[in-house]
Protein backbone atom coordinates (compact mmCIF):
# COMPACT_ATOMS: atom_id res chain seq x y z
CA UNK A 1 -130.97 -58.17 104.47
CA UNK A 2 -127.70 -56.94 103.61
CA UNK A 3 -126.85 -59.68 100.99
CA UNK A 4 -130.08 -59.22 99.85
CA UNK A 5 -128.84 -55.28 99.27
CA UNK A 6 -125.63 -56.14 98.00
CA UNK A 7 -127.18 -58.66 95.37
CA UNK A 8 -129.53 -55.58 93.98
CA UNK A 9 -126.60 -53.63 93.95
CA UNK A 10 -124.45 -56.06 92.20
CA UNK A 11 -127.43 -56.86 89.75
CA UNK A 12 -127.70 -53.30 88.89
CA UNK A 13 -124.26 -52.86 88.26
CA UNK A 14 -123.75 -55.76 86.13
CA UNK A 15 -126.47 -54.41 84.40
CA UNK A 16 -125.40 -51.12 83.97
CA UNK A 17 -122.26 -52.56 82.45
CA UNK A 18 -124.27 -54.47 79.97
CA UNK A 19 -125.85 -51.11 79.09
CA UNK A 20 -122.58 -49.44 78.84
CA UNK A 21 -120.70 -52.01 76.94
CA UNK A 22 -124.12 -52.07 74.56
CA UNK A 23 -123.58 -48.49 74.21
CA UNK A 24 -119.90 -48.63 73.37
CA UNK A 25 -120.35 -51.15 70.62
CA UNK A 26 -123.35 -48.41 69.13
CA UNK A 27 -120.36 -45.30 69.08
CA UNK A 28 -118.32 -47.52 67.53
CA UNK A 29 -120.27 -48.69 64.78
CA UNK A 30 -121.30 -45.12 64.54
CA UNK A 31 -117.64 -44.04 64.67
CA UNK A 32 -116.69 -46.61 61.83
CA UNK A 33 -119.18 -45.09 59.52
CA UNK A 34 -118.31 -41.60 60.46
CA UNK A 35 -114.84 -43.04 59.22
CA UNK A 36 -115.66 -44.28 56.38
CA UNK A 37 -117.34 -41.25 55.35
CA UNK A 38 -114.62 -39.32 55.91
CA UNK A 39 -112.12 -41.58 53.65
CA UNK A 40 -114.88 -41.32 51.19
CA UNK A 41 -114.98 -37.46 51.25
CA UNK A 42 -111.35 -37.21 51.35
CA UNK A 43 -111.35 -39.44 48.26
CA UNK A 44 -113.85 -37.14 46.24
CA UNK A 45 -111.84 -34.07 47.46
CA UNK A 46 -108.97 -35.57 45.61
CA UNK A 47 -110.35 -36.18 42.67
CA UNK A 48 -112.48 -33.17 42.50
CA UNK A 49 -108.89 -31.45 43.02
CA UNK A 50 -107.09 -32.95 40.86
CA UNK A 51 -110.18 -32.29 37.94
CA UNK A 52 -109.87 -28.68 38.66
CA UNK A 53 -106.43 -28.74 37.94
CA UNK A 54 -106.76 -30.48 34.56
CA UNK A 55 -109.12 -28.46 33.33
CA UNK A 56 -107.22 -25.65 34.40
CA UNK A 57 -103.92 -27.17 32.66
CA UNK A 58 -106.50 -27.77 29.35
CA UNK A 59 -107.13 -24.08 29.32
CA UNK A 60 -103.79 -22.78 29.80
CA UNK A 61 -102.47 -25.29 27.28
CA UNK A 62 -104.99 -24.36 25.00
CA UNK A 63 -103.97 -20.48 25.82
CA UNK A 64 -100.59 -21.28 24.92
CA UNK A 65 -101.32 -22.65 21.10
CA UNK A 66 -103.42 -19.70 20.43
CA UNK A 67 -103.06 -17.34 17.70
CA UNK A 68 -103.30 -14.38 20.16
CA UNK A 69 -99.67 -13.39 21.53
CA UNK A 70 -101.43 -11.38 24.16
CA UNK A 71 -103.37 -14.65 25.41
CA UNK A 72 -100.01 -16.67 25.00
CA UNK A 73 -97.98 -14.05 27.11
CA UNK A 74 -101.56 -14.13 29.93
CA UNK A 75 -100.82 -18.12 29.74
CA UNK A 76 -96.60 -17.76 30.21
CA UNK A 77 -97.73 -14.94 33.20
CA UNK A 78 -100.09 -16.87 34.96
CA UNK A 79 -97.67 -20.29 35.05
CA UNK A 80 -95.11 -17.96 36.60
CA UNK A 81 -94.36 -16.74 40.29
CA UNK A 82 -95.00 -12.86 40.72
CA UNK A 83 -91.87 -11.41 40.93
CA UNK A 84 -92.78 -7.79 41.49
CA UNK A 85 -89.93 -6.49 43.48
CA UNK A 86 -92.28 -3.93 45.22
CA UNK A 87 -91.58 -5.09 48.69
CA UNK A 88 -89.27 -3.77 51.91
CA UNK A 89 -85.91 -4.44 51.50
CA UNK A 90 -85.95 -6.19 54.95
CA UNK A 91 -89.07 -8.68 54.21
CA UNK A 92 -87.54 -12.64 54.12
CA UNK A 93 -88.58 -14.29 51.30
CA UNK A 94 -91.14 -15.55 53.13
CA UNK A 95 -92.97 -13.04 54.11
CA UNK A 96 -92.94 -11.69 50.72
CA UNK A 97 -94.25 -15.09 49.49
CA UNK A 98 -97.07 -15.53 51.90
CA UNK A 99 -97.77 -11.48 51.39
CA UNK A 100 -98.60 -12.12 47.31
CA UNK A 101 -99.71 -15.79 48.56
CA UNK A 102 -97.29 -17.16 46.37
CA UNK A 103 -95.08 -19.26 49.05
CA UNK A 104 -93.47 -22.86 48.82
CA UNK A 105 -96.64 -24.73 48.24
CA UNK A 106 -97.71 -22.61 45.49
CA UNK A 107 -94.41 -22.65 43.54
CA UNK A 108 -94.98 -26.14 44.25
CA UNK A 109 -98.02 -26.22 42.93
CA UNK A 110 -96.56 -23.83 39.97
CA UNK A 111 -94.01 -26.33 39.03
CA UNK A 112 -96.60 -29.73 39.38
CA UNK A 113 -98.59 -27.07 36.78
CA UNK A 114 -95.76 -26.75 34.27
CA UNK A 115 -94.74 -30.31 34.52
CA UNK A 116 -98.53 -31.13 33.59
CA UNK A 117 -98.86 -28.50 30.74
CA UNK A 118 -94.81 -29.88 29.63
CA UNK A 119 -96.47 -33.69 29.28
CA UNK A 120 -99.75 -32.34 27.63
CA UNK A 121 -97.06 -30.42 24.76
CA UNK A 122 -94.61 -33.48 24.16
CA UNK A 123 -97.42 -35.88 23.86
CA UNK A 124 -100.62 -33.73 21.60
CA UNK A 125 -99.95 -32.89 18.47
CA UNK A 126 -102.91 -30.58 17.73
CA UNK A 127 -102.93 -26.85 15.85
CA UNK A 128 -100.83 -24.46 17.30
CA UNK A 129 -98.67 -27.31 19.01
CA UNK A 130 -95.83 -25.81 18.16
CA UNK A 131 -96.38 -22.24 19.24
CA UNK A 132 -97.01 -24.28 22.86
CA UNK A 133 -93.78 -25.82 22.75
CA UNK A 134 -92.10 -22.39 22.41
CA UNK A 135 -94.32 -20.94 25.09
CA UNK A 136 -93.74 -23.59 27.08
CA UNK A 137 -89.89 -23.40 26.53
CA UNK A 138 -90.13 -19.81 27.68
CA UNK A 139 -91.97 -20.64 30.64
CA UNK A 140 -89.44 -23.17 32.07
CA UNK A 141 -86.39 -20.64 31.35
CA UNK A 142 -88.37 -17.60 33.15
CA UNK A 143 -89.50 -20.31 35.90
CA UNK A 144 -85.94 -21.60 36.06
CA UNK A 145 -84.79 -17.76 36.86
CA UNK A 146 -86.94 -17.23 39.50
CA UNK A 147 -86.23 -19.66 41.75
CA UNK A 148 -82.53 -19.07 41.23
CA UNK A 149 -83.46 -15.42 42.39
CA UNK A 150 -85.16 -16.50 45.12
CA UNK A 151 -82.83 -19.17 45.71
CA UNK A 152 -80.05 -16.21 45.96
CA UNK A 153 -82.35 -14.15 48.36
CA UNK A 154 -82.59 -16.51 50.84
CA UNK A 155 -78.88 -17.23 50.77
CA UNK A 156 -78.12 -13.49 51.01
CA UNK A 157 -81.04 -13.69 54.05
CA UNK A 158 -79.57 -16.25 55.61
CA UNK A 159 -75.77 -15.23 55.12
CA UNK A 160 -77.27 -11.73 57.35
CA UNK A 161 -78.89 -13.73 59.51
CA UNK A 162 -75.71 -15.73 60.22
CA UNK A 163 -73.32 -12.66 60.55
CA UNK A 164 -75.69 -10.86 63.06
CA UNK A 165 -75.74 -14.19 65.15
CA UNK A 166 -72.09 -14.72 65.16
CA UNK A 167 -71.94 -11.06 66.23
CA UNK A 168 -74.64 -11.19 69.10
CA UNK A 169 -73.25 -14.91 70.36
C-alpha cells in the first residue's frame, strides 16, 4: 500500500514536471517574440529618429539659404546653445544646462545638427547656397565660443570647488 502511494506520488510529480517544463518552453517562445518585437521597435524608433532629424536639418538648411535675414538669423539661433546669462552666479554649469534643458546631450545633439547641416552645404549646390555657407560659417564660430565659455565656467567651477576642498581637508 505504501509503494502503491509512493508510485502515485512519483507519477504525479513526474507529471507535474512534464507540465512545468511544457510550460517553460511556452514563456520562452513567448519571451523570444516579445524580444524580437522589441529589437523591431527599437529599430523603427531609430529610424523614425533619425527622419525627424533630417527633415529638421532640410528645414533649417533651407532657412539658412533664404532671402530673409530675419529667417537666416532664426536658423543661426536655433543651431546655437542659449546662452542667456540670466542665471545665479552660484548655479554649476549644470544646473544651468538642465534648467534651459540645454545640457551635454543636447549640445551633443547641437553639434551632430551642425555637422549634418555643414555636409548638406559642402555637398548641394542649390539657390542661396552660398548665403548657407556664410550662415553656416557663422554658426560654427558662435558655436565654437560657447563651448569655450562654458568650457571656462566649469574650469573656474571646478578651480572653487578644488580650493574649498583643499581648505575643508
Amino acid at each position: 500500500e505504501h509503494r502503491e502511494c509512493v508510485g502515485i506520488v512519483r507519477g504525479e510529480a513526474e507529471q507535474a514536471l512534464v507540465e512545468v517544463q511544457l510550460l517553460e518552453e511556452r514563456v520562452s517562445a513567448v519571451g523570444s517574440k516579445a524580444v524580437t518585437i522589441g529589437q523591431r521597435i527599437d529599430k523603427v524608433d531609430r529610424q523614425r529618429r533619425r527622419a525627424y532629424e533630417a527633415r529638421q536639418a532640410i528645414a533649417i538648411y533651407n532657412d539658412l539659404r533664404s532671402d530673409d535675414k530675419n529667417t537666416r538669423s532664426a536658423a543661426i539661433a536655433s543651431l546655437l546653445p542659449n546662452t542667456d546669462s540670466s542665471s545665479a552666479a552660484d548655479d554649476s554649469v549644470e544646473d544651468v544646462d538642465r534648467e534651459r534643458g540645454r545640457g551635454e546631450n543636447n549640445m551633443m545633439a547641437g553639434a551632430a545638427m551642425l555637422r549634418k547641416i555643414d555636409g548638406m552645404v559642402r555637398v548641394l549646390n542649390v539657390e542661396g547656397a552660398q548665403r548657407a555657407k556664410d550662415s553656416m560659417a557663422v554658426v560654427k564660430e558662435k558655436f565654437e565660443q560657447v563651448l569655450l565659455e562654458r568650457f571656462d565656467d566649469a574650469k573656474l567651477h571646478w578651480d572653487e570647488d578644488q580650493g574649498e576642498a583643499s581648505l575643508a581637508g
